[in-house]
C-alpha atoms as a PDB file:
ATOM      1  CA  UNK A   1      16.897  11.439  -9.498  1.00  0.00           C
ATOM      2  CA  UNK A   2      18.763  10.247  -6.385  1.00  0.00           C
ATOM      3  CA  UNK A   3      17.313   7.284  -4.382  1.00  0.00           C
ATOM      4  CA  UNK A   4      15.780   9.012  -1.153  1.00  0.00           C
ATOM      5  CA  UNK A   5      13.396  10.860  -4.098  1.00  0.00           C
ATOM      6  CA  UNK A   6      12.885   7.709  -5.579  1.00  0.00           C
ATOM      7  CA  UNK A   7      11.711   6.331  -2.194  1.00  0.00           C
ATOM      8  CA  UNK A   8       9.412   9.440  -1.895  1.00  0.00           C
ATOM      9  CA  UNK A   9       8.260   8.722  -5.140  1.00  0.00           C
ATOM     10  CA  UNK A  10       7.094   4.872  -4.714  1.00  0.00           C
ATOM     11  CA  UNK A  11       5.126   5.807  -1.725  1.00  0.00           C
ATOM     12  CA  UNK A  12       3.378   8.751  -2.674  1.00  0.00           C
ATOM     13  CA  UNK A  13       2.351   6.865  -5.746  1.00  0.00           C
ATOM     14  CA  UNK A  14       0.999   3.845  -3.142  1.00  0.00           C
ATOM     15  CA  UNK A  15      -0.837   6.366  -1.309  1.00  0.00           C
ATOM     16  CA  UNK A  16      -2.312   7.696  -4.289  1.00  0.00           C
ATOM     17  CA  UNK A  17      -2.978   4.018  -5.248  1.00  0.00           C
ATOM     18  CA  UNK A  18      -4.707   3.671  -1.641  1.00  0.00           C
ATOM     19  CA  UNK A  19      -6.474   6.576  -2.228  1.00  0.00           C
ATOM     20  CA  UNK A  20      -8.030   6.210  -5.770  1.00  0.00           C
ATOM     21  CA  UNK A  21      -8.203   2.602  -5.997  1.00  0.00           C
ATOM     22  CA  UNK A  22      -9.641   1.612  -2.958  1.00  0.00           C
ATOM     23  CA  UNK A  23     -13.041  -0.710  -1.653  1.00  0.00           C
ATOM     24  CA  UNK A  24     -14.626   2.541   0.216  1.00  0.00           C
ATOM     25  CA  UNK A  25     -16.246   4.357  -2.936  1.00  0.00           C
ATOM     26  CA  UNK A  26     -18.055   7.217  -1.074  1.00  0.00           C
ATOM     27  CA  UNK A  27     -14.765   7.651   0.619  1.00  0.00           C
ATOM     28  CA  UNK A  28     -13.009   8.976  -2.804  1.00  0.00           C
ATOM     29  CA  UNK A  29     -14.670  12.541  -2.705  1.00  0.00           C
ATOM     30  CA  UNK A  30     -13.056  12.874   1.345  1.00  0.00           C
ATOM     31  CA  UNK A  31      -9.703  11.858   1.252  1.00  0.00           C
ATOM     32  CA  UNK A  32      -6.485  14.061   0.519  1.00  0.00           C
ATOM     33  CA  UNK A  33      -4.962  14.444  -2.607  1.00  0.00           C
ATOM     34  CA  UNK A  34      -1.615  13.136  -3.011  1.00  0.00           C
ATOM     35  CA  UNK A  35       0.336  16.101  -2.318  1.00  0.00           C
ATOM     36  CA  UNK A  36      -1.091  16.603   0.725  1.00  0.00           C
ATOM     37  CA  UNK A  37       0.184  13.748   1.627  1.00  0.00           C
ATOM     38  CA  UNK A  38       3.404  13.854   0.367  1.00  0.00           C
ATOM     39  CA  UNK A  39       3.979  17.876   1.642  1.00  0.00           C
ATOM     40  CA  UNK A  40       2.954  15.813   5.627  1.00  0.00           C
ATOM     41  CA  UNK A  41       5.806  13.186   5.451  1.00  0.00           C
ATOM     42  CA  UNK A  42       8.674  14.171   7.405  1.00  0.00           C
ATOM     43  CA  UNK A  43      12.093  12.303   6.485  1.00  0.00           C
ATOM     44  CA  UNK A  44      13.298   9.514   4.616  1.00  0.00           C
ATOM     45  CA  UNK A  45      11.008   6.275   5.002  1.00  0.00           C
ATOM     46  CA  UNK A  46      11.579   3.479   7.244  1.00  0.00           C
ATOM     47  CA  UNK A  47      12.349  -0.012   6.671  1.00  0.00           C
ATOM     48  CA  UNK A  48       9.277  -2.606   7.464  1.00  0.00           C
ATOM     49  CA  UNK A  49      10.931  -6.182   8.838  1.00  0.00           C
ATOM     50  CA  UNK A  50      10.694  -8.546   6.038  1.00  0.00           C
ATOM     51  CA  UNK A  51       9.771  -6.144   2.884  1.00  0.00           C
ATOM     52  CA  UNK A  52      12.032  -4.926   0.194  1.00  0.00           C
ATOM     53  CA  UNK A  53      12.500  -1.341  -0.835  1.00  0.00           C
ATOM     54  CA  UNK A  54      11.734   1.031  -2.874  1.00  0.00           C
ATOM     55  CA  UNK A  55       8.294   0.203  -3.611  1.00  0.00           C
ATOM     56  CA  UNK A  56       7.398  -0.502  -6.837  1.00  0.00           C
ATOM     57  CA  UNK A  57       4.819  -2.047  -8.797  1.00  0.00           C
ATOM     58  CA  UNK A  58       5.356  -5.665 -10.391  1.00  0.00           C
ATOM     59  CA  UNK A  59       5.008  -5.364 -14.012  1.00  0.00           C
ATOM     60  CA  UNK A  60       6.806  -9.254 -14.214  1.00  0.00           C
ATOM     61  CA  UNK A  61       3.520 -10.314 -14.537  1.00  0.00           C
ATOM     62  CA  UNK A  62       1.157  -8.153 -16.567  1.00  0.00           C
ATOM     63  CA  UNK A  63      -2.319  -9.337 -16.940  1.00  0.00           C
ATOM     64  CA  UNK A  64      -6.386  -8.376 -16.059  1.00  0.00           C
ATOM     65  CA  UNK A  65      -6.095  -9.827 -12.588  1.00  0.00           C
ATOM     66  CA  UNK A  66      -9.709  -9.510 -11.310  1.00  0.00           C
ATOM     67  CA  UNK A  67      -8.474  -8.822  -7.896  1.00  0.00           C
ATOM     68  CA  UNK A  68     -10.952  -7.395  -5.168  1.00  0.00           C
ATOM     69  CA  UNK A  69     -10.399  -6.323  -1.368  1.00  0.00           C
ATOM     70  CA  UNK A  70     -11.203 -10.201   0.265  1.00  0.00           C
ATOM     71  CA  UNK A  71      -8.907 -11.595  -2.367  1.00  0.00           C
ATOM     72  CA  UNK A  72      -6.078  -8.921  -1.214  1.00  0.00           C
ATOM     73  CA  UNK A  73      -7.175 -10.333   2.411  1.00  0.00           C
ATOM     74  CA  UNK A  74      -6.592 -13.383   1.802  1.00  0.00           C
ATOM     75  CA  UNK A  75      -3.243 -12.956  -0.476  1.00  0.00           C
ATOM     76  CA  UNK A  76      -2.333 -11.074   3.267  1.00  0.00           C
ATOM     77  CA  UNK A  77      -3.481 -13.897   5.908  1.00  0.00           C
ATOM     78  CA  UNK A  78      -1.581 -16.351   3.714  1.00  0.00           C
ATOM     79  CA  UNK A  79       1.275 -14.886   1.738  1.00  0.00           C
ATOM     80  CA  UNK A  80       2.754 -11.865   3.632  1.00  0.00           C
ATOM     81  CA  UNK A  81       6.290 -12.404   5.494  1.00  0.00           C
ATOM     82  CA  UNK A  82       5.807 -13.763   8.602  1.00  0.00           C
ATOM     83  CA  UNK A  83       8.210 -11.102  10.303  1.00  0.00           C
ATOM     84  CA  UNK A  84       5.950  -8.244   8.898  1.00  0.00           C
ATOM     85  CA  UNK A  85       2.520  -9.848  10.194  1.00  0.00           C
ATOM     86  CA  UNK A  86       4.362 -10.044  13.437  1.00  0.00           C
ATOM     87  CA  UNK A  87       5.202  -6.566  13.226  1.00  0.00           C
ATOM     88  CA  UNK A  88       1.981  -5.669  11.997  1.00  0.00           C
ATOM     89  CA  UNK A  89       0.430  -7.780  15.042  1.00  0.00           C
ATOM     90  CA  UNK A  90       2.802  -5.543  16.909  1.00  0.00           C
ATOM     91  CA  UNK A  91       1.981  -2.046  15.998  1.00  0.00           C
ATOM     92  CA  UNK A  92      -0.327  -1.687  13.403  1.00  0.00           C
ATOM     93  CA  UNK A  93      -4.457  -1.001  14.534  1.00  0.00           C
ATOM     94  CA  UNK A  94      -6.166  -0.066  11.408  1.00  0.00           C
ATOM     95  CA  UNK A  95      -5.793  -1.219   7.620  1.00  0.00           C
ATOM     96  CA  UNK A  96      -7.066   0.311   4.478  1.00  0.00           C
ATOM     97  CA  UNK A  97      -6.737  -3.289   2.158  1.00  0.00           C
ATOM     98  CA  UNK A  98      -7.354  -1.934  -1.118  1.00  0.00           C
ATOM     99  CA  UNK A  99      -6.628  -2.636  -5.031  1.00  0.00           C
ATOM    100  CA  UNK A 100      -3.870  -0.446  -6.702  1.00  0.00           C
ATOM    101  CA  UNK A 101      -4.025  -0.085  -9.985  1.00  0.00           C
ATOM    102  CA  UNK A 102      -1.179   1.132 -11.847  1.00  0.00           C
ATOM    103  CA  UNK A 103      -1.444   1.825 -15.591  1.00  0.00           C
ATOM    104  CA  UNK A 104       1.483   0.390 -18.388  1.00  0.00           C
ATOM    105  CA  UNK A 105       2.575   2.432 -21.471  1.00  0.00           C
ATOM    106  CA  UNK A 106       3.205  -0.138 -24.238  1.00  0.00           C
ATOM    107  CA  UNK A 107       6.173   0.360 -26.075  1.00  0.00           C
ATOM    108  CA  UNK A 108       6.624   0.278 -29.564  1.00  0.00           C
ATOM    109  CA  UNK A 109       2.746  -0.055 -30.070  1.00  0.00           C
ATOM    110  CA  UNK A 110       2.558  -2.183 -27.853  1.00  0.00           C
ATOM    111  CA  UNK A 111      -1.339  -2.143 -26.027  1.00  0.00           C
ATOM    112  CA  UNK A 112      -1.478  -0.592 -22.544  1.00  0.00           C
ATOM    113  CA  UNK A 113      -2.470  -2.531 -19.325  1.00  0.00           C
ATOM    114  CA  UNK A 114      -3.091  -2.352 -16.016  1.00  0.00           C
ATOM    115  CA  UNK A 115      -1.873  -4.009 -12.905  1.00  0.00           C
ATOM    116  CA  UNK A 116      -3.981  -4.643 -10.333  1.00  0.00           C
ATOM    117  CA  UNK A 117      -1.717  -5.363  -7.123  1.00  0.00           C
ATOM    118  CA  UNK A 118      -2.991  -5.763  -3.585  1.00  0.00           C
ATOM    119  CA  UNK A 119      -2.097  -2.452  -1.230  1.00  0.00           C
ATOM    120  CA  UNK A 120      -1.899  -1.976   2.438  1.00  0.00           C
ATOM    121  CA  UNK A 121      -1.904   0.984   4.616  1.00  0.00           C
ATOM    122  CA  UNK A 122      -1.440  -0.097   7.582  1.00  0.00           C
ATOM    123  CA  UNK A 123      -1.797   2.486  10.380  1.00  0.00           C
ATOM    124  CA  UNK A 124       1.010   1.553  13.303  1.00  0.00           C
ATOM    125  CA  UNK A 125       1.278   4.734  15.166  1.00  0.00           C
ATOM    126  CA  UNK A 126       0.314   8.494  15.549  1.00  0.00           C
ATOM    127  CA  UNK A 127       1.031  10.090  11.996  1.00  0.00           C
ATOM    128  CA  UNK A 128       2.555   6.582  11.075  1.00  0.00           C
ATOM    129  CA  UNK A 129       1.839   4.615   8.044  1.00  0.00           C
ATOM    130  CA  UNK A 130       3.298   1.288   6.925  1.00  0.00           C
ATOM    131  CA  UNK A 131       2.682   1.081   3.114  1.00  0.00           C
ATOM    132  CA  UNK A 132       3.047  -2.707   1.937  1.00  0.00           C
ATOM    133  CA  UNK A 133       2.373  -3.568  -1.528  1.00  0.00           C
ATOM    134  CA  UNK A 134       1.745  -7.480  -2.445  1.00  0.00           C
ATOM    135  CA  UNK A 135       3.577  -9.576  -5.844  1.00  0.00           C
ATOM    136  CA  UNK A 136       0.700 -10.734  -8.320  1.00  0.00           C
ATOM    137  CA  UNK A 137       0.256 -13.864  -7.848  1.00  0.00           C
ATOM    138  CA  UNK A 138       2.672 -16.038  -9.621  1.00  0.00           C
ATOM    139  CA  UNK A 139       5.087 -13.494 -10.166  1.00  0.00           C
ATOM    140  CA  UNK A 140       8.653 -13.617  -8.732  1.00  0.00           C
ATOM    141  CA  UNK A 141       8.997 -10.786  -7.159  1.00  0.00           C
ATOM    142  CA  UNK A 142       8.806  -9.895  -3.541  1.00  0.00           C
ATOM    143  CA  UNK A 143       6.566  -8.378  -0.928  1.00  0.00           C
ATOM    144  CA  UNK A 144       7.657  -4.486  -0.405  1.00  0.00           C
ATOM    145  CA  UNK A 145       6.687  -1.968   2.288  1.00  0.00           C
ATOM    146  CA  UNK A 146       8.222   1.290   4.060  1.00  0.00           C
ATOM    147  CA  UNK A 147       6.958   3.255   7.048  1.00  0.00           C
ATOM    148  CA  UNK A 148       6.528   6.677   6.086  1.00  0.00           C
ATOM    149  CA  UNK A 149       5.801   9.296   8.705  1.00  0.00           C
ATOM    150  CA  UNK A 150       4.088  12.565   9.032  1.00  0.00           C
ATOM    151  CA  UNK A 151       4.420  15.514  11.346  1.00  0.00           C
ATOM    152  CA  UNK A 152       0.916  16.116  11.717  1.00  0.00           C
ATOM    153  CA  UNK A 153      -1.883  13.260  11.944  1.00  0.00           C
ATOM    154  CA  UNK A 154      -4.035  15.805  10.104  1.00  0.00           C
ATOM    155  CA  UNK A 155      -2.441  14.496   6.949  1.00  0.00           C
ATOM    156  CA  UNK A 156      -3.862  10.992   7.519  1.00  0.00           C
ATOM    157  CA  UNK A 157      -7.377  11.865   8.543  1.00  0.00           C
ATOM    158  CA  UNK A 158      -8.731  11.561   4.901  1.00  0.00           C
ATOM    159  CA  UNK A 159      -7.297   7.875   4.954  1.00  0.00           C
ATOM    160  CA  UNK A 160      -8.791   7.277   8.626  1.00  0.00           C
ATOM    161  CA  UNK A 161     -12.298   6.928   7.105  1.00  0.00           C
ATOM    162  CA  UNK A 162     -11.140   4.563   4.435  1.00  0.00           C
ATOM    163  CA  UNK A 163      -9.469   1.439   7.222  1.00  0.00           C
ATOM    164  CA  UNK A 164     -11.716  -0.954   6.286  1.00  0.00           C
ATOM    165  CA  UNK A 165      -9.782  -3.877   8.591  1.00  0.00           C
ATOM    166  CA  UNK A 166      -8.143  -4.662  11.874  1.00  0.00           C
ATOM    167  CA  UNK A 167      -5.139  -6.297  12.709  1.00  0.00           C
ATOM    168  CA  UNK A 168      -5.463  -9.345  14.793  1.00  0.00           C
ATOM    169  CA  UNK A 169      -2.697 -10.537  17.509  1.00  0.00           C
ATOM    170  CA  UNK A 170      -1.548 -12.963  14.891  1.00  0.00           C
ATOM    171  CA  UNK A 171      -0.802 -10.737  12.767  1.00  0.00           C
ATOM    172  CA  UNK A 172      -3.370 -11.436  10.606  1.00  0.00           C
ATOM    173  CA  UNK A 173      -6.159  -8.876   8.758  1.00  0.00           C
ATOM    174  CA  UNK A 174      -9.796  -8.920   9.299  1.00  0.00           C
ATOM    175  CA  UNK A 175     -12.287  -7.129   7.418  1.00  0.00           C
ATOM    176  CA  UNK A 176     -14.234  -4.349   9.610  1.00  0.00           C
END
Protein backbone atom coordinates (compact mmCIF):
# COMPACT_ATOMS: atom_id res chain seq x y z
CA UNK A 1 0.00 0.00 0.00
CA UNK A 2 1.68 3.24 -1.12
CA UNK A 3 1.62 6.28 1.26
CA UNK A 4 -1.07 8.69 -0.38
CA UNK A 5 -3.55 5.38 0.45
CA UNK A 6 -2.16 5.22 3.68
CA UNK A 7 -3.01 8.92 4.21
CA UNK A 8 -6.57 8.14 2.90
CA UNK A 9 -6.66 5.46 5.17
CA UNK A 10 -5.78 7.35 8.64
CA UNK A 11 -8.41 9.86 7.92
CA UNK A 12 -11.22 7.96 6.88
CA UNK A 13 -10.65 5.87 9.94
CA UNK A 14 -10.69 9.48 12.11
CA UNK A 15 -13.82 10.31 10.49
CA UNK A 16 -15.26 7.13 11.25
CA UNK A 17 -13.81 7.65 14.79
CA UNK A 18 -15.69 11.20 14.74
CA UNK A 19 -18.56 9.65 13.61
CA UNK A 20 -19.12 6.58 15.93
CA UNK A 21 -17.41 7.73 18.90
CA UNK A 22 -18.63 10.98 19.39
CA UNK A 23 -20.55 13.22 22.54
CA UNK A 24 -23.84 13.81 20.21
CA UNK A 25 -25.62 10.28 20.73
CA UNK A 26 -28.89 11.02 18.82
CA UNK A 27 -26.59 12.27 16.17
CA UNK A 28 -25.22 8.52 15.38
CA UNK A 29 -28.44 7.35 13.45
CA UNK A 30 -27.89 10.90 10.96
CA UNK A 31 -24.52 11.04 10.01
CA UNK A 32 -22.78 9.38 6.85
CA UNK A 33 -21.18 6.27 6.82
CA UNK A 34 -17.61 6.23 6.21
CA UNK A 35 -17.56 5.67 2.64
CA UNK A 36 -19.52 8.37 1.96
CA UNK A 37 -17.14 10.21 3.20
CA UNK A 38 -14.26 8.86 1.86
CA UNK A 39 -16.00 8.50 -2.01
CA UNK A 40 -16.48 13.01 -1.23
CA UNK A 41 -12.70 13.70 -0.63
CA UNK A 42 -11.08 15.01 -3.58
CA UNK A 43 -7.09 14.70 -3.61
CA UNK A 44 -4.36 13.96 -1.43
CA UNK A 45 -4.74 15.64 2.16
CA UNK A 46 -3.21 18.73 3.27
CA UNK A 47 -0.70 19.48 5.77
CA UNK A 48 -2.13 21.33 9.14
CA UNK A 49 0.85 23.87 10.58
CA UNK A 50 2.30 22.17 13.50
CA UNK A 51 0.81 18.40 13.20
CA UNK A 52 2.55 15.34 11.98
CA UNK A 53 1.31 13.02 9.30
CA UNK A 54 -0.21 10.28 8.55
CA UNK A 55 -2.59 10.07 11.26
CA UNK A 56 -2.47 7.39 13.39
CA UNK A 57 -3.57 6.28 16.62
CA UNK A 58 -1.03 6.13 19.69
CA UNK A 59 -0.90 2.69 20.88
CA UNK A 60 2.62 3.87 23.03
CA UNK A 61 0.42 4.13 25.70
CA UNK A 62 -2.35 1.55 25.95
CA UNK A 63 -4.64 1.81 28.83
CA UNK A 64 -8.72 2.45 29.93
CA UNK A 65 -8.30 6.20 29.72
CA UNK A 66 -11.73 7.43 30.94
CA UNK A 67 -11.58 10.27 28.58
CA UNK A 68 -14.85 12.38 27.85
CA UNK A 69 -15.53 15.47 25.42
CA UNK A 70 -14.52 18.47 28.30
CA UNK A 71 -11.45 16.45 29.08
CA UNK A 72 -10.58 16.39 25.11
CA UNK A 73 -11.38 20.32 25.55
CA UNK A 74 -9.25 20.88 27.82
CA UNK A 75 -6.26 18.45 26.51
CA UNK A 76 -7.04 21.17 23.28
CA UNK A 77 -7.02 24.72 25.18
CA UNK A 78 -3.81 23.53 26.84
CA UNK A 79 -1.81 21.01 24.87
CA UNK A 80 -2.38 21.56 21.09
CA UNK A 81 0.59 23.32 19.01
CA UNK A 82 0.36 26.73 19.26
CA UNK A 83 0.79 27.20 15.34
CA UNK A 84 -2.34 24.93 14.79
CA UNK A 85 -4.66 26.89 17.40
CA UNK A 86 -3.52 29.88 15.47
CA UNK A 87 -4.52 28.34 12.40
CA UNK A 88 -7.51 27.02 13.82
CA UNK A 89 -8.25 30.70 15.23
CA UNK A 90 -7.67 31.48 11.60
CA UNK A 91 -9.98 29.36 9.63
CA UNK A 92 -11.70 26.93 11.45
CA UNK A 93 -15.73 27.91 12.71
CA UNK A 94 -17.15 24.75 13.95
CA UNK A 95 -15.64 21.66 15.95
CA UNK A 96 -16.99 18.23 16.50
CA UNK A 97 -14.52 17.42 19.92
CA UNK A 98 -15.20 13.91 20.31
CA UNK A 99 -13.60 10.52 21.82
CA UNK A 100 -12.09 8.02 19.23
CA UNK A 101 -11.87 4.85 20.16
CA UNK A 102 -9.77 2.54 18.35
CA UNK A 103 -9.74 -1.17 19.23
CA UNK A 104 -6.08 -3.36 19.76
CA UNK A 105 -5.68 -7.03 18.65
CA UNK A 106 -3.41 -8.66 21.26
CA UNK A 107 -0.84 -10.68 19.94
CA UNK A 108 0.14 -13.90 20.96
CA UNK A 109 -2.90 -14.07 23.44
CA UNK A 110 -2.34 -11.21 24.43
CA UNK A 111 -5.97 -9.35 25.83
CA UNK A 112 -7.43 -6.70 23.51
CA UNK A 113 -7.81 -2.95 24.44
CA UNK A 114 -8.96 0.08 23.49
CA UNK A 115 -7.60 3.52 23.07
CA UNK A 116 -9.48 6.24 23.80
CA UNK A 117 -7.72 9.38 22.07
CA UNK A 118 -9.17 12.86 21.84
CA UNK A 119 -10.46 13.76 17.99
CA UNK A 120 -11.12 16.96 16.26
CA UNK A 121 -12.97 17.87 13.21
CA UNK A 122 -12.51 21.00 12.79
CA UNK A 123 -14.56 22.64 10.01
CA UNK A 124 -12.18 25.56 8.26
CA UNK A 125 -13.86 26.08 5.01
CA UNK A 126 -16.63 25.07 2.46
CA UNK A 127 -16.25 21.15 2.06
CA UNK A 128 -13.05 21.54 4.30
CA UNK A 129 -12.17 19.50 7.24
CA UNK A 130 -9.08 19.65 9.44
CA UNK A 131 -8.88 16.23 11.23
CA UNK A 132 -6.47 16.54 14.39
CA UNK A 133 -6.05 13.69 16.60
CA UNK A 134 -4.47 14.34 20.29
CA UNK A 135 -1.31 11.89 22.12
CA UNK A 136 -2.77 10.17 25.38
CA UNK A 137 -1.64 11.80 27.89
CA UNK A 138 1.79 10.87 28.91
CA UNK A 139 2.64 9.29 25.85
CA UNK A 140 5.50 10.50 23.58
CA UNK A 141 4.11 10.88 20.65
CA UNK A 142 2.92 13.90 18.82
CA UNK A 143 -0.17 15.85 17.93
CA UNK A 144 -1.29 14.83 14.15
CA UNK A 145 -3.81 16.42 11.78
CA UNK A 146 -4.44 16.77 7.83
CA UNK A 147 -6.98 18.85 5.94
CA UNK A 148 -8.92 16.70 3.84
CA UNK A 149 -11.28 18.17 1.29
CA UNK A 150 -14.43 17.33 -0.47
CA UNK A 151 -16.01 18.35 -3.73
CA UNK A 152 -19.34 18.63 -2.48
CA UNK A 153 -20.32 20.04 1.14
CA UNK A 154 -23.13 17.49 0.93
CA UNK A 155 -20.61 14.98 2.18
CA UNK A 156 -20.14 16.89 5.46
CA UNK A 157 -23.73 17.68 6.29
CA UNK A 158 -24.13 14.48 8.48
CA UNK A 159 -21.07 15.85 10.58
CA UNK A 160 -22.63 19.54 10.57
CA UNK A 161 -25.18 18.43 13.21
CA UNK A 162 -22.58 16.79 15.35
CA UNK A 163 -20.04 20.46 15.95
CA UNK A 164 -20.59 20.60 19.32
CA UNK A 165 -17.85 23.74 19.78
CA UNK A 166 -16.59 27.00 18.41
CA UNK A 167 -13.35 28.24 17.81
CA UNK A 168 -12.43 31.33 19.64
CA UNK A 169 -9.92 34.17 18.18
CA UNK A 170 -7.30 32.60 20.36
CA UNK A 171 -7.44 29.76 18.96
CA UNK A 172 -8.92 28.14 21.60
CA UNK A 173 -12.28 25.60 21.71
CA UNK A 174 -15.43 26.29 23.47
CA UNK A 175 -18.14 23.99 24.04
CA UNK A 176 -21.55 25.07 22.15
Amino acid sequence: MNGRKVAALGSALVVLGLLTGGAAGAALAVAPGWNVLVAGATGAPVNVPGLARPIVPDASHVKKAATTVSRCLARWNGGAPALTRAWAAHHGTRVDVTVMRTPTIGIGGAKRSVIAQCAFGVEVGVGQLALVVAPLPGSKAVWRGELVRYRTRGALDGLARRFNATVTTAGKLRLR
